[in-house]
C-alpha atoms as a PDB file:
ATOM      1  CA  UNK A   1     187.452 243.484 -24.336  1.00  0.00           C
ATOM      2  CA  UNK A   2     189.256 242.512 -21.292  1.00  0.00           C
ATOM      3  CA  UNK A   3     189.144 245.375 -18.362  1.00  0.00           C
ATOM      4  CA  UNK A   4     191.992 246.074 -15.930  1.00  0.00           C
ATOM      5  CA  UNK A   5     190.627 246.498 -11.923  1.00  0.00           C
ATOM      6  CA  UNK A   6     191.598 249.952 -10.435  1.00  0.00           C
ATOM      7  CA  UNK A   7     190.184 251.463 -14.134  1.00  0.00           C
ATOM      8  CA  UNK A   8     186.868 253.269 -14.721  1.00  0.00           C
ATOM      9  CA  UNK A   9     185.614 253.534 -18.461  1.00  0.00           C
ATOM     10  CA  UNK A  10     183.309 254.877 -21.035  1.00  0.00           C
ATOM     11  CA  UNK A  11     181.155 252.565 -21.812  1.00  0.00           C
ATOM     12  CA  UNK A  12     177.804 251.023 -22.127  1.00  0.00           C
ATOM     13  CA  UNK A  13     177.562 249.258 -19.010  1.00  0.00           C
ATOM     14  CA  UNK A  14     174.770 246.648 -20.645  1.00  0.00           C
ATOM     15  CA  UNK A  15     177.394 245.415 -22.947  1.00  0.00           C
ATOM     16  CA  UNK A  16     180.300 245.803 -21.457  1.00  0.00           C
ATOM     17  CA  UNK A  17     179.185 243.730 -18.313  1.00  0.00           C
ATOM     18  CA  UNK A  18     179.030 240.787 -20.484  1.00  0.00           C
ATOM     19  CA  UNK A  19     183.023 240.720 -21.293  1.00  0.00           C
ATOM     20  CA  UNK A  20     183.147 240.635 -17.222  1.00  0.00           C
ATOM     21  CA  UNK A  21     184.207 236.791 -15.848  1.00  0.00           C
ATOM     22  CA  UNK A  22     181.723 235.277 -13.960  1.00  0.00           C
ATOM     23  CA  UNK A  23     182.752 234.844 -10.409  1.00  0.00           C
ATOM     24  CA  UNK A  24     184.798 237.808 -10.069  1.00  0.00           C
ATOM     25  CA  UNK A  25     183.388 240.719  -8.108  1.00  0.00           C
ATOM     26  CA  UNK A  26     183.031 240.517  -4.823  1.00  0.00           C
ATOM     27  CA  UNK A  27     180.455 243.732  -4.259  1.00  0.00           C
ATOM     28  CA  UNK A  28     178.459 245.560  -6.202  1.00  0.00           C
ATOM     29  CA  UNK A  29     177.393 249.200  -5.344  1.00  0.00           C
ATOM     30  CA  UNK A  30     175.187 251.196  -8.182  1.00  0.00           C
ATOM     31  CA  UNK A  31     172.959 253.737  -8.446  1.00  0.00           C
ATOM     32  CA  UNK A  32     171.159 252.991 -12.024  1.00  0.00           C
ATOM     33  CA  UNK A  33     168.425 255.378 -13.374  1.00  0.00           C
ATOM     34  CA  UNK A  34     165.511 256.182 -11.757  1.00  0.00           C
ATOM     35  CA  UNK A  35     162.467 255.815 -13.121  1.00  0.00           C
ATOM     36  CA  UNK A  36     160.199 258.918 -13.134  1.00  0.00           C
ATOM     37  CA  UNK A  37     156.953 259.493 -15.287  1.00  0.00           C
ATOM     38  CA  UNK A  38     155.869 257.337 -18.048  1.00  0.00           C
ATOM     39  CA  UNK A  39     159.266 257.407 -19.920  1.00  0.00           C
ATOM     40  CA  UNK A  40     160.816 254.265 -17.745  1.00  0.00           C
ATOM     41  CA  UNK A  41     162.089 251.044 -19.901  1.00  0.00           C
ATOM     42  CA  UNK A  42     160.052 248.641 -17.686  1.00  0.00           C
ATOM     43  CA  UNK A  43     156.211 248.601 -17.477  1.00  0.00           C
ATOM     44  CA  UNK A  44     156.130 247.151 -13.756  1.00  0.00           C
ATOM     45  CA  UNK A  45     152.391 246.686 -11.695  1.00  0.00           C
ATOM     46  CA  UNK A  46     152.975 250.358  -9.826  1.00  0.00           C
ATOM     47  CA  UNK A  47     152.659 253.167 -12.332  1.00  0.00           C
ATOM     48  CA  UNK A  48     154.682 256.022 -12.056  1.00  0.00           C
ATOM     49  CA  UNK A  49     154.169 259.399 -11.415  1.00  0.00           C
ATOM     50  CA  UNK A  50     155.728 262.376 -13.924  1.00  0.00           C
ATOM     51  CA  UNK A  51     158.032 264.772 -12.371  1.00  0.00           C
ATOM     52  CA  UNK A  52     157.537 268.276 -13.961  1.00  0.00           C
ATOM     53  CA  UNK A  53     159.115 270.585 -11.483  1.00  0.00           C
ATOM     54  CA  UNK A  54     162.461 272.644 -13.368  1.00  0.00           C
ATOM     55  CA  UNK A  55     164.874 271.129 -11.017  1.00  0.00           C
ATOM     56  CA  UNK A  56     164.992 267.512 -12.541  1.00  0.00           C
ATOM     57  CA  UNK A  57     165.486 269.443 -15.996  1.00  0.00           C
ATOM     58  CA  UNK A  58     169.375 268.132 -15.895  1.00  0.00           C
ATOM     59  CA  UNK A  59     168.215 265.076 -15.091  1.00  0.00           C
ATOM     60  CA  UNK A  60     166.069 264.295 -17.878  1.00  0.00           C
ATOM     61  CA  UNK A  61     168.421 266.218 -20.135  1.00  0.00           C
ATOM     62  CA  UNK A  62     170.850 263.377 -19.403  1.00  0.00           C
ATOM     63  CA  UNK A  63     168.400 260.612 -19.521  1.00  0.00           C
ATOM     64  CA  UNK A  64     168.530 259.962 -15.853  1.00  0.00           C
ATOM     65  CA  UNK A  65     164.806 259.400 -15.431  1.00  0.00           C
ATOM     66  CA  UNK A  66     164.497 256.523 -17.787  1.00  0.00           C
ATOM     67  CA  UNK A  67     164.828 253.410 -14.953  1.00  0.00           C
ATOM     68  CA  UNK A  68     167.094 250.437 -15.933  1.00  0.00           C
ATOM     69  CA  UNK A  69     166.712 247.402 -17.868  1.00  0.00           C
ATOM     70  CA  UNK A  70     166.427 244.902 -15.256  1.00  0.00           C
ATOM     71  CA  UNK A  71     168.217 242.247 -17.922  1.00  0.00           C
ATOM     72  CA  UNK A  72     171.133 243.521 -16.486  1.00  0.00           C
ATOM     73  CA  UNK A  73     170.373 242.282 -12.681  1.00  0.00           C
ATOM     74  CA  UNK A  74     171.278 238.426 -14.763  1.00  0.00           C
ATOM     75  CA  UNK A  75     174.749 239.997 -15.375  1.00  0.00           C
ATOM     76  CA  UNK A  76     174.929 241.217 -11.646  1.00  0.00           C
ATOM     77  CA  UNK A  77     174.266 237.802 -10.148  1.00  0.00           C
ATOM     78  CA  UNK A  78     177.022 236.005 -12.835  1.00  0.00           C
ATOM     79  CA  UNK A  79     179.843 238.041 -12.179  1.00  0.00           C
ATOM     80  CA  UNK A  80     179.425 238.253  -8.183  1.00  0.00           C
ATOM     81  CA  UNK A  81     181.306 235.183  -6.277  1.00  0.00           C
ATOM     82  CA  UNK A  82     177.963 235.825  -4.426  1.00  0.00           C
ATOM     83  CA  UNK A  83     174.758 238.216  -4.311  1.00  0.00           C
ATOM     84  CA  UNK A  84     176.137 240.921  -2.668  1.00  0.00           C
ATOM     85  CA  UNK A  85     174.730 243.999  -3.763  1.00  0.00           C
ATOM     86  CA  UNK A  86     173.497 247.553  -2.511  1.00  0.00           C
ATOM     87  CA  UNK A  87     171.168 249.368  -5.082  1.00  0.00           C
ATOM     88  CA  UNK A  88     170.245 252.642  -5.010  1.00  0.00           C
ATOM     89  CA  UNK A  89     166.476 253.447  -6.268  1.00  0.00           C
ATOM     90  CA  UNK A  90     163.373 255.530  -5.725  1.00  0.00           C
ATOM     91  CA  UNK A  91     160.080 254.000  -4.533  1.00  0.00           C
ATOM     92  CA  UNK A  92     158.713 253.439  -8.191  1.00  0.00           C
ATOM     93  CA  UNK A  93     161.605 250.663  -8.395  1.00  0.00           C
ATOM     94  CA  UNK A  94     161.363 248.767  -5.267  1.00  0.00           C
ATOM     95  CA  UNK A  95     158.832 246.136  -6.361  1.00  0.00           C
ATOM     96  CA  UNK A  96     161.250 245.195  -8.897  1.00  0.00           C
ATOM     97  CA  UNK A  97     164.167 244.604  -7.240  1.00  0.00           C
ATOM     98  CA  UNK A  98     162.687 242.860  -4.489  1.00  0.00           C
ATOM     99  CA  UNK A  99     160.666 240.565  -6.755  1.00  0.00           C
ATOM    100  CA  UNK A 100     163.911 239.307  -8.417  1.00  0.00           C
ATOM    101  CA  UNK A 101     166.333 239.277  -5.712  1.00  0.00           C
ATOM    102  CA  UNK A 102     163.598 238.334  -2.915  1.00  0.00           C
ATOM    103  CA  UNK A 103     161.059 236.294  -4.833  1.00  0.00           C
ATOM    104  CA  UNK A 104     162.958 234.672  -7.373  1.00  0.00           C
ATOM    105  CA  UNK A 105     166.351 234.229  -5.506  1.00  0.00           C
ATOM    106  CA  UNK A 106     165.624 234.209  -2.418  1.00  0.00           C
ATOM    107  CA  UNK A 107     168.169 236.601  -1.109  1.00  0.00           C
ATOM    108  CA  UNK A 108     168.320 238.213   2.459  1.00  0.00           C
ATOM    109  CA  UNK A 109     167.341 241.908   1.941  1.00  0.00           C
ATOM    110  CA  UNK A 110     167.823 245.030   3.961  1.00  0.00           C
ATOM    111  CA  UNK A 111     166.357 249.122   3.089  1.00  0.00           C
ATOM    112  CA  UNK A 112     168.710 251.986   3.914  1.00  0.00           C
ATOM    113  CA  UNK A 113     166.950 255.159   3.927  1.00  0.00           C
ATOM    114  CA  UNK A 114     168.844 258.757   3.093  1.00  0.00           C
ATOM    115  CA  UNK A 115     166.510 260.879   4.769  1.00  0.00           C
ATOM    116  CA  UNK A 116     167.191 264.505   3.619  1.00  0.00           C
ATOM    117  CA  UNK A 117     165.706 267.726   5.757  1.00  0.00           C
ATOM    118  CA  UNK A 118     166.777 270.829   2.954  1.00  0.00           C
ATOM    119  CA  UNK A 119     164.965 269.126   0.323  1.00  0.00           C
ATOM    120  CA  UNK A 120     162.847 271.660  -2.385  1.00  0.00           C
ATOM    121  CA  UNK A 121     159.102 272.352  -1.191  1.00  0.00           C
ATOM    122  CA  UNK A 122     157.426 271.406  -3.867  1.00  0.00           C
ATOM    123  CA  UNK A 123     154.996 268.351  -2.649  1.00  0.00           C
ATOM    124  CA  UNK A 124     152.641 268.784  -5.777  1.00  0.00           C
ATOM    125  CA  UNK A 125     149.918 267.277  -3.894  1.00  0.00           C
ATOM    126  CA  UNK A 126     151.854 264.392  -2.897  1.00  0.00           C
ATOM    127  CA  UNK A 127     154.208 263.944  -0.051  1.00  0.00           C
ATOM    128  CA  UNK A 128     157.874 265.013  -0.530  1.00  0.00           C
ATOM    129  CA  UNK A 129     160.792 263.475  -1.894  1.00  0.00           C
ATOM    130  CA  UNK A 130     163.044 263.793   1.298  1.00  0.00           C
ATOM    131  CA  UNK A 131     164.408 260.518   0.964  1.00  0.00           C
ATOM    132  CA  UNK A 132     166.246 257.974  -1.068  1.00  0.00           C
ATOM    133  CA  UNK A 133     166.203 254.035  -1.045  1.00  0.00           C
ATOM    134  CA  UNK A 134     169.399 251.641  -1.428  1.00  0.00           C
ATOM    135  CA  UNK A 135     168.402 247.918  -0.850  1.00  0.00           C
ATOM    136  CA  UNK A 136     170.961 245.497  -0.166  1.00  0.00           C
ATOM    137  CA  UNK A 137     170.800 241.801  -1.676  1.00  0.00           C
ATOM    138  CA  UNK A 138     172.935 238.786  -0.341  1.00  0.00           C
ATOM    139  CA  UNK A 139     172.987 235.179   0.077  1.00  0.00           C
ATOM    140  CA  UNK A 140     174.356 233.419   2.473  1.00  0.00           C
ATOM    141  CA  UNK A 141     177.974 233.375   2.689  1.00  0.00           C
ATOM    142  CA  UNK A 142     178.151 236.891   1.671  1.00  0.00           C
ATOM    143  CA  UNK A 143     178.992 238.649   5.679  1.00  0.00           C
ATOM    144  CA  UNK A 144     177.771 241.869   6.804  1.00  0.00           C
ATOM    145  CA  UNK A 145     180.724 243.094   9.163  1.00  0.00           C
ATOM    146  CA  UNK A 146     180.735 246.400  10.100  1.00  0.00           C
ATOM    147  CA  UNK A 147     180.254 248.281  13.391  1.00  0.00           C
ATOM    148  CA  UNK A 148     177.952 250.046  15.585  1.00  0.00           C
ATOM    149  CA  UNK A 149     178.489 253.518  13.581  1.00  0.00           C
ATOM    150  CA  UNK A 150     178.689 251.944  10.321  1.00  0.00           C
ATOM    151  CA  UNK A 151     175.506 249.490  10.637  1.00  0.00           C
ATOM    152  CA  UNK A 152     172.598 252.111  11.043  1.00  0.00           C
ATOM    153  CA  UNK A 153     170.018 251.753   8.236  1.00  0.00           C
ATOM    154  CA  UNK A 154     168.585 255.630   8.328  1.00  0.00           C
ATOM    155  CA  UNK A 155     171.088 258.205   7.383  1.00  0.00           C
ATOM    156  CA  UNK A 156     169.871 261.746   8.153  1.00  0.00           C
ATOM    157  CA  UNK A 157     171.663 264.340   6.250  1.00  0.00           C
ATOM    158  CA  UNK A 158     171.144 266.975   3.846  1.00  0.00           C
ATOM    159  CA  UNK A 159     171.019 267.194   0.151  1.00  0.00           C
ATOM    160  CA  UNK A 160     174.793 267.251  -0.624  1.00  0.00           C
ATOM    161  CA  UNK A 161     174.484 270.709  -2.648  1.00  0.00           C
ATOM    162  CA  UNK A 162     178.198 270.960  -2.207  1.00  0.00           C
ATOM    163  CA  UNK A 163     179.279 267.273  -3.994  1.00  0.00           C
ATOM    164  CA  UNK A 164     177.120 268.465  -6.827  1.00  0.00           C
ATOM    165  CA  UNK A 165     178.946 271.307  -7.470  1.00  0.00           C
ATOM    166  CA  UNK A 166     182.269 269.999  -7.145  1.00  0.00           C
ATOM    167  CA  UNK A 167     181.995 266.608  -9.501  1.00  0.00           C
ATOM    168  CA  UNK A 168     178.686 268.369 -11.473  1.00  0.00           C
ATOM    169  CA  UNK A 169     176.330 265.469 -11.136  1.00  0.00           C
ATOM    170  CA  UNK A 170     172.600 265.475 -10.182  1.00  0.00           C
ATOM    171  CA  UNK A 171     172.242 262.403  -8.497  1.00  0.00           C
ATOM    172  CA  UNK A 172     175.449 262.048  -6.818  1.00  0.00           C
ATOM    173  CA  UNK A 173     175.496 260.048  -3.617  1.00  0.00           C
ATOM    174  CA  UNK A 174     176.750 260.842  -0.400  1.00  0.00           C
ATOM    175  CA  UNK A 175     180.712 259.950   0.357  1.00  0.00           C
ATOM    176  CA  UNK A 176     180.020 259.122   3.798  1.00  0.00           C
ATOM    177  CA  UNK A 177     176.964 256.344   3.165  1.00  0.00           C
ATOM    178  CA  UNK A 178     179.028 254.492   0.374  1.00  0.00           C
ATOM    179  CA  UNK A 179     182.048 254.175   2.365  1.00  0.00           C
ATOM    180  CA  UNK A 180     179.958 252.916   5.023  1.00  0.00           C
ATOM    181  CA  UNK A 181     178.265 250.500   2.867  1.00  0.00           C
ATOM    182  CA  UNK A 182     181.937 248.855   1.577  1.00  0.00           C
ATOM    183  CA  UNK A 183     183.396 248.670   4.715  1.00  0.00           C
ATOM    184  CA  UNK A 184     180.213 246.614   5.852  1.00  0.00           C
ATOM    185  CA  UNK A 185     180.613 244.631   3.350  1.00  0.00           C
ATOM    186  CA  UNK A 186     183.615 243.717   1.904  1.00  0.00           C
ATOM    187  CA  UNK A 187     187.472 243.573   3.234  1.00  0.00           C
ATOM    188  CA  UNK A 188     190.729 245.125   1.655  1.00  0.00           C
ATOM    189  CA  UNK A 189     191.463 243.658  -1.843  1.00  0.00           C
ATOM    190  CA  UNK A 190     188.188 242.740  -2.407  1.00  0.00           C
ATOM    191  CA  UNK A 191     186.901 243.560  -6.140  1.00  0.00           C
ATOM    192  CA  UNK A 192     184.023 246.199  -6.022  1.00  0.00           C
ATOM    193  CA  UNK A 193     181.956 247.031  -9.376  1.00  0.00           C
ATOM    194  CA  UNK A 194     179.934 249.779 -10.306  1.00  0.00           C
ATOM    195  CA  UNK A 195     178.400 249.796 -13.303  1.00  0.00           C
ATOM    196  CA  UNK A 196     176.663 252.864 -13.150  1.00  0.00           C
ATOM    197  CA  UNK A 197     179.540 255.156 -12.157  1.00  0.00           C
ATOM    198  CA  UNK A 198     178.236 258.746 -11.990  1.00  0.00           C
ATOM    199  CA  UNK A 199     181.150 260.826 -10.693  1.00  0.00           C
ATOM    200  CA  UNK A 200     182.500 258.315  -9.623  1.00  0.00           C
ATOM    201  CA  UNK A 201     181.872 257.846  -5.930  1.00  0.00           C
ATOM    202  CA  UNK A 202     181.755 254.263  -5.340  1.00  0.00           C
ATOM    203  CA  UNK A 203     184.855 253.667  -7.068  1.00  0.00           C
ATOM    204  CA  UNK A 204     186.473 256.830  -5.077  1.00  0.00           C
ATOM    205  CA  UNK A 205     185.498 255.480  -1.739  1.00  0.00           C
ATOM    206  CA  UNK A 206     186.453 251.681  -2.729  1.00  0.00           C
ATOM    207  CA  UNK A 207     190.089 253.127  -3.487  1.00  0.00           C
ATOM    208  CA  UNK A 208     190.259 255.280  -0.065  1.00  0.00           C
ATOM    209  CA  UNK A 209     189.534 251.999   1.597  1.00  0.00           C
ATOM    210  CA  UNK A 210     191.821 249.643  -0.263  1.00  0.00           C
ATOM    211  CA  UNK A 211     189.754 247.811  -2.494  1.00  0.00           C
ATOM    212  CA  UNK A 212     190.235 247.038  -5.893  1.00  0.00           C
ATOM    213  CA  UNK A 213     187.805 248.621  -7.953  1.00  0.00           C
ATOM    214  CA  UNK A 214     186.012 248.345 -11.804  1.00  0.00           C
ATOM    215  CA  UNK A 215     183.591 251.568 -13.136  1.00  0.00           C
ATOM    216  CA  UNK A 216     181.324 251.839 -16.091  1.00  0.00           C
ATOM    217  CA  UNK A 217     180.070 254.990 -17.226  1.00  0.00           C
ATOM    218  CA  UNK A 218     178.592 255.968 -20.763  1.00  0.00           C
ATOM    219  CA  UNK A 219     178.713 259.342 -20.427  1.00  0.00           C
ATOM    220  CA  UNK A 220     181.354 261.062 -21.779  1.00  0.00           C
ATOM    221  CA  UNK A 221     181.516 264.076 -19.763  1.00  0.00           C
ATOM    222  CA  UNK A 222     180.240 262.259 -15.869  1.00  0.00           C
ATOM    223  CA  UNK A 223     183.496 259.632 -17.122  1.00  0.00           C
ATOM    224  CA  UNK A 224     185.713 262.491 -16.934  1.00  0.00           C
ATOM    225  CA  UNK A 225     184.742 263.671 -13.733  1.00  0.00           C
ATOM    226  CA  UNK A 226     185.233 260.592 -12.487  1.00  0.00           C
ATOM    227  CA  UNK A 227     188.520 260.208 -13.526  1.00  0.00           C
ATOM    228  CA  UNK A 228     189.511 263.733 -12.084  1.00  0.00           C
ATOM    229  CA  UNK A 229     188.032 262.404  -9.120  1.00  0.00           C
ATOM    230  CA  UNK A 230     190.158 259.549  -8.654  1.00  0.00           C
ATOM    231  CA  UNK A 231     193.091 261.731  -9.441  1.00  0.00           C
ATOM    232  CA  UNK A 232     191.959 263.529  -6.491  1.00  0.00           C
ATOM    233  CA  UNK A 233     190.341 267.181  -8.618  1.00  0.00           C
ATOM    234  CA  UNK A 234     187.266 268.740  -8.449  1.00  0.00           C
ATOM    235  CA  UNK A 235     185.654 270.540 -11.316  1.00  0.00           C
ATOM    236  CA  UNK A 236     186.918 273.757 -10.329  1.00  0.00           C
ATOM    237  CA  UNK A 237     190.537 272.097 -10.428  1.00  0.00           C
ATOM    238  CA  UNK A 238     189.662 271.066 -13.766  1.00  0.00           C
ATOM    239  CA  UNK A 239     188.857 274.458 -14.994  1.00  0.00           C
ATOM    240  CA  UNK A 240     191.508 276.243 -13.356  1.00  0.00           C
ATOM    241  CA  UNK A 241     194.391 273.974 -14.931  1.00  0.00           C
ATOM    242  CA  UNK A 242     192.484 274.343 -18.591  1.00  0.00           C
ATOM    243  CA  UNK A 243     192.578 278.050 -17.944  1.00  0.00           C
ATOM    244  CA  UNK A 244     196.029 278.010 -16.644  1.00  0.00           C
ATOM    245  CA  UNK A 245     195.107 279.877 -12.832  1.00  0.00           C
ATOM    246  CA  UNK A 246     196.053 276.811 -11.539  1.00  0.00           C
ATOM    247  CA  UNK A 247     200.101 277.374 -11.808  1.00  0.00           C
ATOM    248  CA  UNK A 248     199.622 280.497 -10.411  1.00  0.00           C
ATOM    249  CA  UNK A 249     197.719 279.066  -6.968  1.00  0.00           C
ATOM    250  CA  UNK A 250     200.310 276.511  -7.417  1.00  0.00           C
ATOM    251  CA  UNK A 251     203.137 279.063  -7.209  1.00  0.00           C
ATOM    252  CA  UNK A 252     201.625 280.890  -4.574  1.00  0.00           C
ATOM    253  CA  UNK A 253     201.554 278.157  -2.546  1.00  0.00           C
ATOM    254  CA  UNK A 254     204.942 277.199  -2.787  1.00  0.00           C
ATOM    255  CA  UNK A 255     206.111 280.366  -2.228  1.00  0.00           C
ATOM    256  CA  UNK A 256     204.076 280.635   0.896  1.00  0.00           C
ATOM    257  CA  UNK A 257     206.102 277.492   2.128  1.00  0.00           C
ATOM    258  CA  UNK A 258     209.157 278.942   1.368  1.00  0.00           C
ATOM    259  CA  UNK A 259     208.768 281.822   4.014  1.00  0.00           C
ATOM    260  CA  UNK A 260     207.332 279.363   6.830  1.00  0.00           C
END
């Protein structure tokens, strides 16, 4: 199947990748699954530790927890002009990535750290989960350009409570970081790929900043979302057009111009 840039679809992103040209992405920004208890694809030299607290219930219910199949990272190197790739992970995946991109590649590698200060108390006799890991790949050629505000490597924020309840993901990523990220490293036009899409922020923020852009997402219901997303609704504008309230905010509105 041959995909059209500026698109996002359903699909299984471990065979879909293969119908992608080698060569033709020039940044890749993904967040695949984490990997938390003993559930993970990959049997790796750390062992895991299970997660059993209610909150990740949505998680596992939409087998977010189960890590990735690293076969894929084969597919990520073919189809990029270059390494050039940010990854988003927890701790139980770093050894991974680093082996293959650092060890067997030999790529340049930097940690960015989301450090988060409303996260849940819950420390179950370890330390808390107040922060997140992307690591970015690249070989030389592929330029890091960005500025002052955009080239920090520690982003302190807050769980982004808000972004989940607009686009109704559990892992969603922070706007701000992943527009950051692009700009550093890639220019307008450039082809940026996702092929775990979520809701659809990297392909969002690669639009807002004139790239071209390429999503893969298998679930049904996270691909819609996305695709509101890029048409600029949230779930609540969703909801209120399938319900119909929406013509009447609509009308209101224009009817509030009217009298200005």
């Amino acid at each position: 199947m041959k995909y059209e840039l500026n698109n996002v679809y359903n699909v299984n992103s471990y065979e879909a990748i293969k119908d992608i040209p080698d060569k033709t992405v020039d940044l890749i920004v993904t967040d695949p699954p984490y990997e938390f208890g003993t559930g993970g694809i990959r049997t790796g030299l750390f062992k895991t530790r299970d997660i059993t607290n209610s909150s990740y219930n949505h998680i596992r219910n939409n087998d977010l927890d189960k890590g990735v199949d690293l076969a894929i990272l084969d597919d990520f190197v073919r189809i990029m002009k270059r390494i050039n790739i940010y990854i988003w992970c927890n701790k139980e995946q770093i050894y991974d990535y680093l082996t293959y991109f650092v060890k067997e590649r030999e790529c340049n590698f930097e940690v960015l750290i989301w450090a988060k200060s409303n996260i849940p108390p819950f420390t179950g006799g370890h330390y808390l989960k107040d922060k997140e890991y992307c690591l970015f790949f690249w070989e030389q050629g592929a330029k890091v350009e960005g500025v002052y505000d955009t080239l920090k490597t520690v982003y302190m924020g807050q769980v982004n409570l808000k972004d989940k309840n607009d686009f109704g993901h559990p892992t969603i990523k922070d706007y701000d970081i992943t527009k950051n990220i692009i700009l550093n490293s890639s220019k307008e036009g450039d082809v940026i790929f996702d092929a775990f899409l979520g809701s659809g922020t990297t392909c969002v923020a690669a639009k807002e900043l004139g790239r071209q852009y390429l999503g893969f997402e298998i679930n049904p219901d996270y691909y819609k979302i996305a695709c509101d997303r890029l048409n600029g609704l949230t779930q609540l504008d969703r909801k209120m057009k399938e319900t119909g309230f929406i013509d009447i905010f609509d009308i209101m509105k224009e009817e509030g111009e009217e009298r200005k």
